[in-house]
N, C-alpha and C. Protein backbone atom coordinates (compact mmCIF):
# COMPACT_ATOMS: atom_id res chain seq x y z
N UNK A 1 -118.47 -45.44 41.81
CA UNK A 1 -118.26 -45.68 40.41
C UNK A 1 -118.60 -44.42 39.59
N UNK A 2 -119.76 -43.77 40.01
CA UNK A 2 -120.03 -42.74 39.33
C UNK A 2 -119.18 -41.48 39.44
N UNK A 3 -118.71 -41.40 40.60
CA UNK A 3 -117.55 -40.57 41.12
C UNK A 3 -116.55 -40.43 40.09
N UNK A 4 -115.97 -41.89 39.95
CA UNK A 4 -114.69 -42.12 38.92
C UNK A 4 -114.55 -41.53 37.83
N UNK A 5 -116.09 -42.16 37.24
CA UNK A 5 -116.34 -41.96 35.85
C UNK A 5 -116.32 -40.33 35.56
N UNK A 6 -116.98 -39.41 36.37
CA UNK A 6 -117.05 -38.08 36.50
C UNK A 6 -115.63 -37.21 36.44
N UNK A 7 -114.87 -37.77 37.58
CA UNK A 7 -113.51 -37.76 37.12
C UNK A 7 -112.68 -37.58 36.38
N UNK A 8 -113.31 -38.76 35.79
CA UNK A 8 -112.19 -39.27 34.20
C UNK A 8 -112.61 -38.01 33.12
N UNK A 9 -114.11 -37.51 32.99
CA UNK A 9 -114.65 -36.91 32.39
C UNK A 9 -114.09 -35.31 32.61
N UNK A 10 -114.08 -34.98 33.73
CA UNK A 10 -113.62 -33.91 33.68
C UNK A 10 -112.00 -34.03 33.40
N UNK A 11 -111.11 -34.43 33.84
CA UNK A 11 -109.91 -34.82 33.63
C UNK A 11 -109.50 -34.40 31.76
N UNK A 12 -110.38 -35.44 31.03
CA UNK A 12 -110.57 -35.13 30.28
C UNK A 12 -110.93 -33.91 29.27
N UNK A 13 -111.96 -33.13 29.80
CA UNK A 13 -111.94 -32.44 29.65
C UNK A 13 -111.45 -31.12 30.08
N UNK A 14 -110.30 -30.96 30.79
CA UNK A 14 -109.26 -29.93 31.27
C UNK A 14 -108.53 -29.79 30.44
N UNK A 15 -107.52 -31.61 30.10
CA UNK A 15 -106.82 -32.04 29.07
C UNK A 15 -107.14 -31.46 27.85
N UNK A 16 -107.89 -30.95 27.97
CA UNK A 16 -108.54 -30.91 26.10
C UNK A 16 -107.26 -30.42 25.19
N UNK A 17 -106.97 -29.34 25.51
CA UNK A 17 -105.72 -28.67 24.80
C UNK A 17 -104.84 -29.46 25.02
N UNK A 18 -104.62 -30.59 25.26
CA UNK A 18 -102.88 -31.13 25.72
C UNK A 18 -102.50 -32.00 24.25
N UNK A 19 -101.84 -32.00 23.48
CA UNK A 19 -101.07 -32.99 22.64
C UNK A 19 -101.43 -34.43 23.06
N UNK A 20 -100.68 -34.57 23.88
CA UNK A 20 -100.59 -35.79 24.51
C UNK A 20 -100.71 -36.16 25.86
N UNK A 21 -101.46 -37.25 25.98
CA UNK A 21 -101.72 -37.46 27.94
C UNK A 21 -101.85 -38.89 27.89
N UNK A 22 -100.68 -39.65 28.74
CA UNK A 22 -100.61 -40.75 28.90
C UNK A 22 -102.30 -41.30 29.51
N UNK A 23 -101.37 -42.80 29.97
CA UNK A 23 -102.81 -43.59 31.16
C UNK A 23 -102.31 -42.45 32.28
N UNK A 24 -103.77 -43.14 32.96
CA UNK A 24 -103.66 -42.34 34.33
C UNK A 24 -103.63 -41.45 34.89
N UNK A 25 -103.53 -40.23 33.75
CA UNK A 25 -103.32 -39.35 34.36
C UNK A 25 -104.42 -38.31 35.66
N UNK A 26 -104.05 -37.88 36.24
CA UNK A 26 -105.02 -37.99 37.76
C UNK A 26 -105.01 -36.24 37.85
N UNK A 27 -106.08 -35.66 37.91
CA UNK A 27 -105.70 -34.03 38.35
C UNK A 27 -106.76 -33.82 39.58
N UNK A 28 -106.21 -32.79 40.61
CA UNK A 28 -106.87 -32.53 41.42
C UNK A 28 -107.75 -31.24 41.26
N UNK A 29 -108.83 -31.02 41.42
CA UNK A 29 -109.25 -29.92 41.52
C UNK A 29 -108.77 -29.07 39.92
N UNK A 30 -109.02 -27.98 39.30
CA UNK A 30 -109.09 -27.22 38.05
C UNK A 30 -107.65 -26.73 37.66
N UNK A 31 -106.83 -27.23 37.29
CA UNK A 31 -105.55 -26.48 36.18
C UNK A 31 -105.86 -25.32 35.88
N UNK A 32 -104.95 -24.36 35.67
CA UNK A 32 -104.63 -23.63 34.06
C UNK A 32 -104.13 -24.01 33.35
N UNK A 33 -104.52 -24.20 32.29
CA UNK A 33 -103.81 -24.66 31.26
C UNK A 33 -103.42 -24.05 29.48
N UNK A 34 -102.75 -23.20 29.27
CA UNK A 34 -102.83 -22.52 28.31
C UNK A 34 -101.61 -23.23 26.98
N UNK A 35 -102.04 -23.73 26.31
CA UNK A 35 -101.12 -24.53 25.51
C UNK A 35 -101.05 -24.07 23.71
N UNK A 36 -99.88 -23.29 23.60
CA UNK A 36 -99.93 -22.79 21.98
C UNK A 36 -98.82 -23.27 21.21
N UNK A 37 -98.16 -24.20 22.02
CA UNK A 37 -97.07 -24.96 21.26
C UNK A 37 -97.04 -26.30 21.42
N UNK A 38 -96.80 -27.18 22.40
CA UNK A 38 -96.41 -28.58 22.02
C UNK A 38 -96.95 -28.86 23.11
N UNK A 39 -97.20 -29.44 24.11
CA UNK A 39 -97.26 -30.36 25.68
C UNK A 39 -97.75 -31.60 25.78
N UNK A 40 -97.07 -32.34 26.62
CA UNK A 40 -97.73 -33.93 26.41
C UNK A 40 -97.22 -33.97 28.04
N UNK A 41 -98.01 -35.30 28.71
CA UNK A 41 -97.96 -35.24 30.25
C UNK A 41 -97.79 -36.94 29.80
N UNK A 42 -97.45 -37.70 31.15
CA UNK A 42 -96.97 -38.53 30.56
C UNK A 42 -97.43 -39.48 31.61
N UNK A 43 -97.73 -41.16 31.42
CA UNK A 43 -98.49 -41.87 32.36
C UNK A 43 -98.36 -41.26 33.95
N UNK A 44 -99.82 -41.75 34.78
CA UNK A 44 -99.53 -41.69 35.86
C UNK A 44 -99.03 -40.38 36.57
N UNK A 45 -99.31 -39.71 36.00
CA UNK A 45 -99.00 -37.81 36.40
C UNK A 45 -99.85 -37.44 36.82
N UNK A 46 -99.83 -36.68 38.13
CA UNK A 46 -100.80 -36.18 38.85
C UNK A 46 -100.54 -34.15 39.05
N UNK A 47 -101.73 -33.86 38.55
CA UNK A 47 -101.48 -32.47 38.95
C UNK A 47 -102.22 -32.26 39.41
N UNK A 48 -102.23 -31.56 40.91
CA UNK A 48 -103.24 -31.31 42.05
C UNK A 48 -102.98 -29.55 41.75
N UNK A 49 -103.94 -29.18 41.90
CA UNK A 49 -104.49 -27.77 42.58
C UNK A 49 -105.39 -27.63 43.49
N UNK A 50 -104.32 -28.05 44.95
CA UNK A 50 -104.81 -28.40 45.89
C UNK A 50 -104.60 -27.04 47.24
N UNK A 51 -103.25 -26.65 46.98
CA UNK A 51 -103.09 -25.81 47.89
C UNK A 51 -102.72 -24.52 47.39
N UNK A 52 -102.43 -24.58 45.56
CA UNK A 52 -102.26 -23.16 45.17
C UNK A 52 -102.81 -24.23 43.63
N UNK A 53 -103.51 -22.77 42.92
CA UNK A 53 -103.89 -23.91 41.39
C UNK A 53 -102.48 -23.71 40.30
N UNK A 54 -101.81 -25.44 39.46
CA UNK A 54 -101.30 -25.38 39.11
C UNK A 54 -101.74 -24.85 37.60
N UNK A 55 -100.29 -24.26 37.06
CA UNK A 55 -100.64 -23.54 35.89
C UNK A 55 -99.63 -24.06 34.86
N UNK A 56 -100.05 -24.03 33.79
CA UNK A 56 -99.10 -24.56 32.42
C UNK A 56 -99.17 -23.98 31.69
N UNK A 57 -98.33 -23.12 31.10
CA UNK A 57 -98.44 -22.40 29.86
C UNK A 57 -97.50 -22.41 28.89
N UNK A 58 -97.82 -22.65 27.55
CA UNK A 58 -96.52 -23.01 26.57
C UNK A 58 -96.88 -21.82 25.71
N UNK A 59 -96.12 -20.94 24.87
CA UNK A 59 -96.15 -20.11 24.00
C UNK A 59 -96.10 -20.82 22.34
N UNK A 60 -96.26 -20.46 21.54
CA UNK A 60 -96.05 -20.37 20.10
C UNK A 60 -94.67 -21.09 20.23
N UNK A 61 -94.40 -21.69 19.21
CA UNK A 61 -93.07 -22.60 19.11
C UNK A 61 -92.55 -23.41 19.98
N UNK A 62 -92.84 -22.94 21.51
CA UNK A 62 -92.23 -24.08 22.72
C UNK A 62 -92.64 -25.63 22.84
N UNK A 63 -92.04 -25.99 23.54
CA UNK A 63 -92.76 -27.34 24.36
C UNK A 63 -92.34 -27.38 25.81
N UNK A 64 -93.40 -27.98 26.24
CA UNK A 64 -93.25 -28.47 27.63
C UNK A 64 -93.58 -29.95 27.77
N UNK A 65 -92.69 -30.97 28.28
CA UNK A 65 -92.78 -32.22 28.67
C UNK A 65 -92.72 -32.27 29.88
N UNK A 66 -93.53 -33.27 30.21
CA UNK A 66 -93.93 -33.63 31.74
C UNK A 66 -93.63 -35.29 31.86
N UNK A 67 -92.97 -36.14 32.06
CA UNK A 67 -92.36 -37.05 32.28
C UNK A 67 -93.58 -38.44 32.89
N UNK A 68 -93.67 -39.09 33.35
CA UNK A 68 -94.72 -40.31 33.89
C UNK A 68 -94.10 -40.07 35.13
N UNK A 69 -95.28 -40.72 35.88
CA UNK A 69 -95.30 -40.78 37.79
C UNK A 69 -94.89 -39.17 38.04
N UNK A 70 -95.20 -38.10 37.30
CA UNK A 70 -94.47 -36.59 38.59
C UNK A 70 -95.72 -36.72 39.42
N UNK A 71 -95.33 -35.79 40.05
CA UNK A 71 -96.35 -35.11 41.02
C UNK A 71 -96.14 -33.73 41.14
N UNK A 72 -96.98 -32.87 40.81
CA UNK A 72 -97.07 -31.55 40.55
C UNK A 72 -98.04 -30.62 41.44
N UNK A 73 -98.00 -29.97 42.12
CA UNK A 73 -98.89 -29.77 43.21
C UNK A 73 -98.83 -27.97 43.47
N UNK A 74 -99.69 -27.08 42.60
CA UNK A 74 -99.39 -26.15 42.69
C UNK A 74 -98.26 -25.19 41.55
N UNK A 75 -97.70 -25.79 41.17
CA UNK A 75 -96.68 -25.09 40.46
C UNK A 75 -96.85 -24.34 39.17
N UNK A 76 -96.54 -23.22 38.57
CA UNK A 76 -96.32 -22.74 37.94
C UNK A 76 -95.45 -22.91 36.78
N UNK A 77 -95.50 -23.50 35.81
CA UNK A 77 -94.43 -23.80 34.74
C UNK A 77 -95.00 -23.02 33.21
N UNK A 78 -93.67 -22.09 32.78
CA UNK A 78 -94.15 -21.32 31.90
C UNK A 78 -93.15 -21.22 30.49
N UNK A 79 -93.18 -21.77 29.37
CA UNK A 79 -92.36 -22.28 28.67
C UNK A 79 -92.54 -21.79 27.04
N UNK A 80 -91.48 -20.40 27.06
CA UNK A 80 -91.29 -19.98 26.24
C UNK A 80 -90.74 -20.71 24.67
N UNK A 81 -89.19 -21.91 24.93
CA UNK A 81 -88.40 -22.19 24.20
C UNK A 81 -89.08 -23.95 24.88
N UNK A 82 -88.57 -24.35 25.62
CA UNK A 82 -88.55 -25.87 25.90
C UNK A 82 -88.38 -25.99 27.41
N UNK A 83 -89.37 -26.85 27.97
CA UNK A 83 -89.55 -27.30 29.90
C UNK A 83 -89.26 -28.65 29.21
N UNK A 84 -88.57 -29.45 29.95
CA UNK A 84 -88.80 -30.89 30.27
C UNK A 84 -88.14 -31.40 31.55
N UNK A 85 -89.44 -31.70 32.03
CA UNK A 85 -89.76 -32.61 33.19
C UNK A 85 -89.47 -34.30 33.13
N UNK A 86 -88.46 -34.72 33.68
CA UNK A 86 -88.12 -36.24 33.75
C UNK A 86 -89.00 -37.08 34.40
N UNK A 87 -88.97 -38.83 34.42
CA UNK A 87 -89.72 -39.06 35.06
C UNK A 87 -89.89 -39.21 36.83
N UNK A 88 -90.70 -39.35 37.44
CA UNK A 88 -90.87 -39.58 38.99
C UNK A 88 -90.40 -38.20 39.44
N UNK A 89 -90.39 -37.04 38.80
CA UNK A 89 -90.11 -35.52 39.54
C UNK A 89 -91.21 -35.31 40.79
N UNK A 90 -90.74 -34.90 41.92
CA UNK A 90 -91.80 -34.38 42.73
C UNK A 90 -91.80 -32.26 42.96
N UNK A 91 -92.88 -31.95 42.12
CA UNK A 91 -92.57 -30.57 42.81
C UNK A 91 -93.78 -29.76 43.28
N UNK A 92 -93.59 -29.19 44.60
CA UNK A 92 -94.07 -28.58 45.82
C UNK A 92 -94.90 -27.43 45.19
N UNK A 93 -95.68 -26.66 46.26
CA UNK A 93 -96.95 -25.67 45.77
C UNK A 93 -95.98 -24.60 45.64
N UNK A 94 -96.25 -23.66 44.93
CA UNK A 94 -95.38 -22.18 44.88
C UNK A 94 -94.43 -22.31 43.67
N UNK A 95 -93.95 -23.70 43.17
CA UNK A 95 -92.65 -24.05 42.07
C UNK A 95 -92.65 -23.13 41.31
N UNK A 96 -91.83 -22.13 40.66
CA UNK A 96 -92.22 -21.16 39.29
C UNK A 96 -90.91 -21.90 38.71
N UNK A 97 -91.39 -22.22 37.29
CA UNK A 97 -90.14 -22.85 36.16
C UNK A 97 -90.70 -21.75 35.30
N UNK A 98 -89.21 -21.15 34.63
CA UNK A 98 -89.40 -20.36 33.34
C UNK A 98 -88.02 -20.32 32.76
N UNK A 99 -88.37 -20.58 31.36
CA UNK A 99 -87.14 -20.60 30.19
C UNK A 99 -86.81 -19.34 29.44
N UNK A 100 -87.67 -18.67 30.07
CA UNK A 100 -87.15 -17.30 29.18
C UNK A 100 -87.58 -16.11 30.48
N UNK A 101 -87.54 -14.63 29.94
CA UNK A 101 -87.42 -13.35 30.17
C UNK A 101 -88.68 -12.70 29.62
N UNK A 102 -89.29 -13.35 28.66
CA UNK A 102 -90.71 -12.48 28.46
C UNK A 102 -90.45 -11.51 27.44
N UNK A 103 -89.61 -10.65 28.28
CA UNK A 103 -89.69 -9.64 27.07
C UNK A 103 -88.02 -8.83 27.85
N UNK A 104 -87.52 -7.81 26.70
CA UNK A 104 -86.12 -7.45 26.55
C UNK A 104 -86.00 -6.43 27.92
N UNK A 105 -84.98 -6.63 28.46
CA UNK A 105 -84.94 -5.62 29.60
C UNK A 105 -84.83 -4.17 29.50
N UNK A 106 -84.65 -3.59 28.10
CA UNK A 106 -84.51 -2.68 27.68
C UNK A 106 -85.51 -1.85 26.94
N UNK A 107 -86.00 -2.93 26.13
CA UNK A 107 -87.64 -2.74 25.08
C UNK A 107 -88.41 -3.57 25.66
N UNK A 108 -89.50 -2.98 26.24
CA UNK A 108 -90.49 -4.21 26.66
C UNK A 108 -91.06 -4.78 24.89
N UNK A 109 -91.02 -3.81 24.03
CA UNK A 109 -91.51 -4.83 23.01
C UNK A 109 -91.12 -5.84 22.44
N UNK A 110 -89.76 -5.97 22.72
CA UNK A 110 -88.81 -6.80 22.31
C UNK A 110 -89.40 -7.96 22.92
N UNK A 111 -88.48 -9.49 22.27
CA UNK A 111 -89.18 -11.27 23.58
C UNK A 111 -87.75 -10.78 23.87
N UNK A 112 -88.08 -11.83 25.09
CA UNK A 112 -86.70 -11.64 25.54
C UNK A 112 -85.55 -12.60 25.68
N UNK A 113 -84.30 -13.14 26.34
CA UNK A 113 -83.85 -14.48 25.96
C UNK A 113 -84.56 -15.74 26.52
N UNK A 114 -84.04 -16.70 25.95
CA UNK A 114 -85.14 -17.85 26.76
C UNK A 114 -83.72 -18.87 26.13
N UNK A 115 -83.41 -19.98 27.21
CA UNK A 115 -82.79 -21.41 27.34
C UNK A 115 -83.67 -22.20 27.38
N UNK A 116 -83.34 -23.54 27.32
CA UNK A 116 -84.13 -24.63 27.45
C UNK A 116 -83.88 -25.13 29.21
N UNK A 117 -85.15 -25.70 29.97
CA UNK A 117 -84.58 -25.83 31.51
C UNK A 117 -84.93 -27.22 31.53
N UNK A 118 -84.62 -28.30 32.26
CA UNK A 118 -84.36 -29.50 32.16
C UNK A 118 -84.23 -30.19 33.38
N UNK A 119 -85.62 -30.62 33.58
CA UNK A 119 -85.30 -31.58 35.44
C UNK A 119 -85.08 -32.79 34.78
N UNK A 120 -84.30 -33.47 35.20
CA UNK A 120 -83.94 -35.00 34.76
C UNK A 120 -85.05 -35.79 36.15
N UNK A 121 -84.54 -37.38 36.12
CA UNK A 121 -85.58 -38.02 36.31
C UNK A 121 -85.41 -37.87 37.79
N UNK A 122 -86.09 -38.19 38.97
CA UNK A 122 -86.35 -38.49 40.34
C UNK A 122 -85.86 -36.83 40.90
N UNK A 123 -85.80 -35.63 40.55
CA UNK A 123 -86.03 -34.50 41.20
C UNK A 123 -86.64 -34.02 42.04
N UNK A 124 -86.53 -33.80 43.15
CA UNK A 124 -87.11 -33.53 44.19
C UNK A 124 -87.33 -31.38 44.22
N UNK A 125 -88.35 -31.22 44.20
CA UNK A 125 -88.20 -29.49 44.24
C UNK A 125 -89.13 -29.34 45.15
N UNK A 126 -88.73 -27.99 46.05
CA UNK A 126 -89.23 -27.76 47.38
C UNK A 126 -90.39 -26.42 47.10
N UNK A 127 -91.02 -26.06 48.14
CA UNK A 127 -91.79 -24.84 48.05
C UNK A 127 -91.55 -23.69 47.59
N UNK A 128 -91.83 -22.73 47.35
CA UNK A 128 -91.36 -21.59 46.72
C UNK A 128 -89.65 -21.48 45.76
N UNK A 129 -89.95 -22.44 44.98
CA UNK A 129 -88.24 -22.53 44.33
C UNK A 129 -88.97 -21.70 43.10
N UNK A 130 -87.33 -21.29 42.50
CA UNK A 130 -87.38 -20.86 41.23
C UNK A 130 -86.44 -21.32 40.39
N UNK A 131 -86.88 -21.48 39.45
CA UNK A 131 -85.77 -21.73 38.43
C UNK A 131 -85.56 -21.28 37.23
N UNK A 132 -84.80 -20.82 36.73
CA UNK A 132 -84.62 -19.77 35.92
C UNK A 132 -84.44 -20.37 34.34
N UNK A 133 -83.76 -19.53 32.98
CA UNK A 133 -83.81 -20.18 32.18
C UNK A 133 -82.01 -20.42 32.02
N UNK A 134 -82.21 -21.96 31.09
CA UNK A 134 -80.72 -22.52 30.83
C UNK A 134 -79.99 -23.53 32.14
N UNK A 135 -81.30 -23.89 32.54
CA UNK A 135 -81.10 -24.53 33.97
C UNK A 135 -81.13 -26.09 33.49
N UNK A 136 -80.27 -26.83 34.36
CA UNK A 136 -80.57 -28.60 34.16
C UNK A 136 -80.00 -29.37 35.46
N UNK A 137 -81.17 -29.65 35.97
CA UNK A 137 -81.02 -30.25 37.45
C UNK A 137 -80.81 -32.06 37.02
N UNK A 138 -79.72 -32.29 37.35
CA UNK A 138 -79.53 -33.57 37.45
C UNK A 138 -80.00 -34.69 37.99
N UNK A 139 -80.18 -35.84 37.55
CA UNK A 139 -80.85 -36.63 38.22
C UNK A 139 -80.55 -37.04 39.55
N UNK A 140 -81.62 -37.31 40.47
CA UNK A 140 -81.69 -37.22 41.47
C UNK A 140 -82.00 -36.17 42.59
N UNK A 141 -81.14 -35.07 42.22
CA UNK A 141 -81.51 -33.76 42.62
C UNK A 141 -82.25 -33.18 43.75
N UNK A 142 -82.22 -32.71 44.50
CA UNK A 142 -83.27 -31.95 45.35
C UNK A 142 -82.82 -30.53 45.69
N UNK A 143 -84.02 -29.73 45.76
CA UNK A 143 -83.57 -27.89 45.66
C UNK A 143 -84.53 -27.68 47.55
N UNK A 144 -83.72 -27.30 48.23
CA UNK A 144 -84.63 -26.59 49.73
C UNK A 144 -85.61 -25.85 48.57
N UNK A 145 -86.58 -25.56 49.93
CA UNK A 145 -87.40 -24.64 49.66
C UNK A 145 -87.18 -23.09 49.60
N UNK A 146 -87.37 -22.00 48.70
CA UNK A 146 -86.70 -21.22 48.71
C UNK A 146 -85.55 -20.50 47.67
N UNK A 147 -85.20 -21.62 47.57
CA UNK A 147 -84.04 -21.42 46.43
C UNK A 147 -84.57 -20.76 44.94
N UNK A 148 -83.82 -20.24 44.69
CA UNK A 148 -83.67 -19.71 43.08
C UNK A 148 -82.34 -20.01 42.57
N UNK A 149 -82.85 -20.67 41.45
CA UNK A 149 -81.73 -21.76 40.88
C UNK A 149 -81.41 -21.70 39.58
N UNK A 150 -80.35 -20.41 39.58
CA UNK A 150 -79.71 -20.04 38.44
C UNK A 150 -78.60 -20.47 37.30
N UNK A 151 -77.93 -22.16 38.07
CA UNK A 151 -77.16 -22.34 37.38
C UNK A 151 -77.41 -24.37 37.28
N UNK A 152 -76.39 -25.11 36.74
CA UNK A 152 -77.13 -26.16 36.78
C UNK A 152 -76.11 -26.81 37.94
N UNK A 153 -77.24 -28.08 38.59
CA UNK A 153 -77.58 -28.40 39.49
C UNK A 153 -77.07 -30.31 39.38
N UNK A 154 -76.02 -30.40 40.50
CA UNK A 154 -75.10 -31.59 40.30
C UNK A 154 -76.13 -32.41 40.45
N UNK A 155 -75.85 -34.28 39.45
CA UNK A 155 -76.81 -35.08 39.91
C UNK A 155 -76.68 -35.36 41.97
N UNK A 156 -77.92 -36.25 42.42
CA UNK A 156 -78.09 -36.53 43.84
C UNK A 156 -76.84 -35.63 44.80
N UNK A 157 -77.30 -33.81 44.36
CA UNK A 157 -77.20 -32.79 45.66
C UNK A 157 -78.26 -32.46 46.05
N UNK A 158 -77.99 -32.25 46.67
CA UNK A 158 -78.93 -30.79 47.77
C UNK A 158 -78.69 -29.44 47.66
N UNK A 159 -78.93 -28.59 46.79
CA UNK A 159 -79.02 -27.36 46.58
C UNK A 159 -80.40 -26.44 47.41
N UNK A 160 -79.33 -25.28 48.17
CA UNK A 160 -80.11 -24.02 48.74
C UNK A 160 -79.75 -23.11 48.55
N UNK A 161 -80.55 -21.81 48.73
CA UNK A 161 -80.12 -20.40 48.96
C UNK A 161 -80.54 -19.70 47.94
N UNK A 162 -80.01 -18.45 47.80
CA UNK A 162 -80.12 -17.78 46.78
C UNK A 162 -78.63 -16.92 46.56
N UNK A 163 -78.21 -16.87 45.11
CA UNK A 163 -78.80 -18.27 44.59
C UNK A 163 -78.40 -19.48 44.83
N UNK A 164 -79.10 -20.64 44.44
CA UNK A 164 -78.80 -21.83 44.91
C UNK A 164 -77.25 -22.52 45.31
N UNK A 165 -76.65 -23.22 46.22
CA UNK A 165 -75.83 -23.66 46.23
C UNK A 165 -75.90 -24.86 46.53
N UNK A 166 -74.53 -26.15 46.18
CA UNK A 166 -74.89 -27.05 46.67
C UNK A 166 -74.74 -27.13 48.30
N UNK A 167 -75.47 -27.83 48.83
CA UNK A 167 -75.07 -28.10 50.52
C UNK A 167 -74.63 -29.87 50.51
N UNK A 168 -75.23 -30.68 49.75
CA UNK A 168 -74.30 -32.17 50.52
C UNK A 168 -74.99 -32.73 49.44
N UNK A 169 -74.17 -33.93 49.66
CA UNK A 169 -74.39 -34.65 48.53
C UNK A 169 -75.46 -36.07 49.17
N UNK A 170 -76.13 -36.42 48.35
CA UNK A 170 -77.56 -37.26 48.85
C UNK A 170 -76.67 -38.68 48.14
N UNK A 171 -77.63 -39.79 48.54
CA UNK A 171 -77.75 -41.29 48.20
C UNK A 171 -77.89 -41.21 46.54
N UNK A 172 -77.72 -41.74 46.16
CA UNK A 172 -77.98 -41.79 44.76
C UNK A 172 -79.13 -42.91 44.60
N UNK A 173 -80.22 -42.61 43.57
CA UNK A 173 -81.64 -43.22 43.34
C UNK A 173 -81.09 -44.48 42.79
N UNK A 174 -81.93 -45.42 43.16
CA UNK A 174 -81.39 -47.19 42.34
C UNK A 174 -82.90 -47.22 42.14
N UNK A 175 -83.20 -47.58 40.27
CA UNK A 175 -84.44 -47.58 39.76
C UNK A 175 -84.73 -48.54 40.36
N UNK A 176 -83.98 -49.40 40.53
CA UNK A 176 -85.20 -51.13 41.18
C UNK A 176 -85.58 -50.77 42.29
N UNK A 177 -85.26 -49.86 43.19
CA UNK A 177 -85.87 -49.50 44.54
C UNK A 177 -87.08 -48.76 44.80
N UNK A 178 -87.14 -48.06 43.12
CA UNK A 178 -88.52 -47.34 43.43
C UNK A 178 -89.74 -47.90 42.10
């Protein structure tokens, strides 16, 4: 019991900077968490920094949404303009999501461009993926491990490679099943 409560407490206090944080939400081990624009996590979301520590960072004007039930384990998400994460996403240790360029390829003083990137709901993302900005993985979705995923992404495929391609087309998710 005391365990729990300790838990909840630290949990809590990781959260501190977050907008918004549903029930439940569950973290493993210490986040980064750097939040200067919008973020809200959403019931039942678990972020482990278990096998690499996950990191969140929103800039001035962005948002990042994180959907109910993900599972986040390691990943890197860095959100210049707008991240949103659908619900029941699963993504793997190594994940890097980014909506922008940082800065101009020409002037580092310059920002640089940034899209909005967009996992819809039941996404499956593998180990070391990337995904770039102006990206929108369709529902259902799954990326191999590996991939860098520059363009958008048909609902229930299987996308690999670099850059990503589709390879086959999957079952399609039926909400009453999960």
């Amino acid at each position: 019991m005391f365990k729990q409560m300790w838990n909840r407490l630290k949990t809590r206090w990781y959260l501190n900077g977050v907008d918004a944080v549903g029930e439940g939400v569950y973290l493993l081990k210490r986040p980064s968490i750097e939040n200067k624009g919008r973020l809200s996590i959403g019931s039942r979301t678990q972020i482990k920094s278990d096998i690499h520590r996950s990191r969140l960072a929103v800039q001035p004007g962005a948002r990042l949404e994180i959907g109910e039930d993900c599972w986040i384990n390691g990943a890197m998400i860095a959100a210049t303009n707008s991240v949103i994460i659908g619900n029941h996403c699963r993504l793997a240790p190594f994940v890097h999501i980014m909506d922008g360029d940082f800065h101009d390829l020409q002037d580092r003083t310059l920002p640089g461009e940034s899209a909005p990137v967009v996992l819809e709901d039941y996404v499956k993302v593998g180990t070391r993926v990337i995904i770039l900005k102006g990206v929108t993985v369709h529902k259902g979705a799954a990326i191999a491990p590996g991939a860098i995923v520059t363009k958008d992404v048909p609902p229930d495929t299987l996308v690999a490679g670099v850059p990503a391609k589709p390879i086959k087309k999957l079952k399609a998710y039926s909400d009453s099943l999960l």
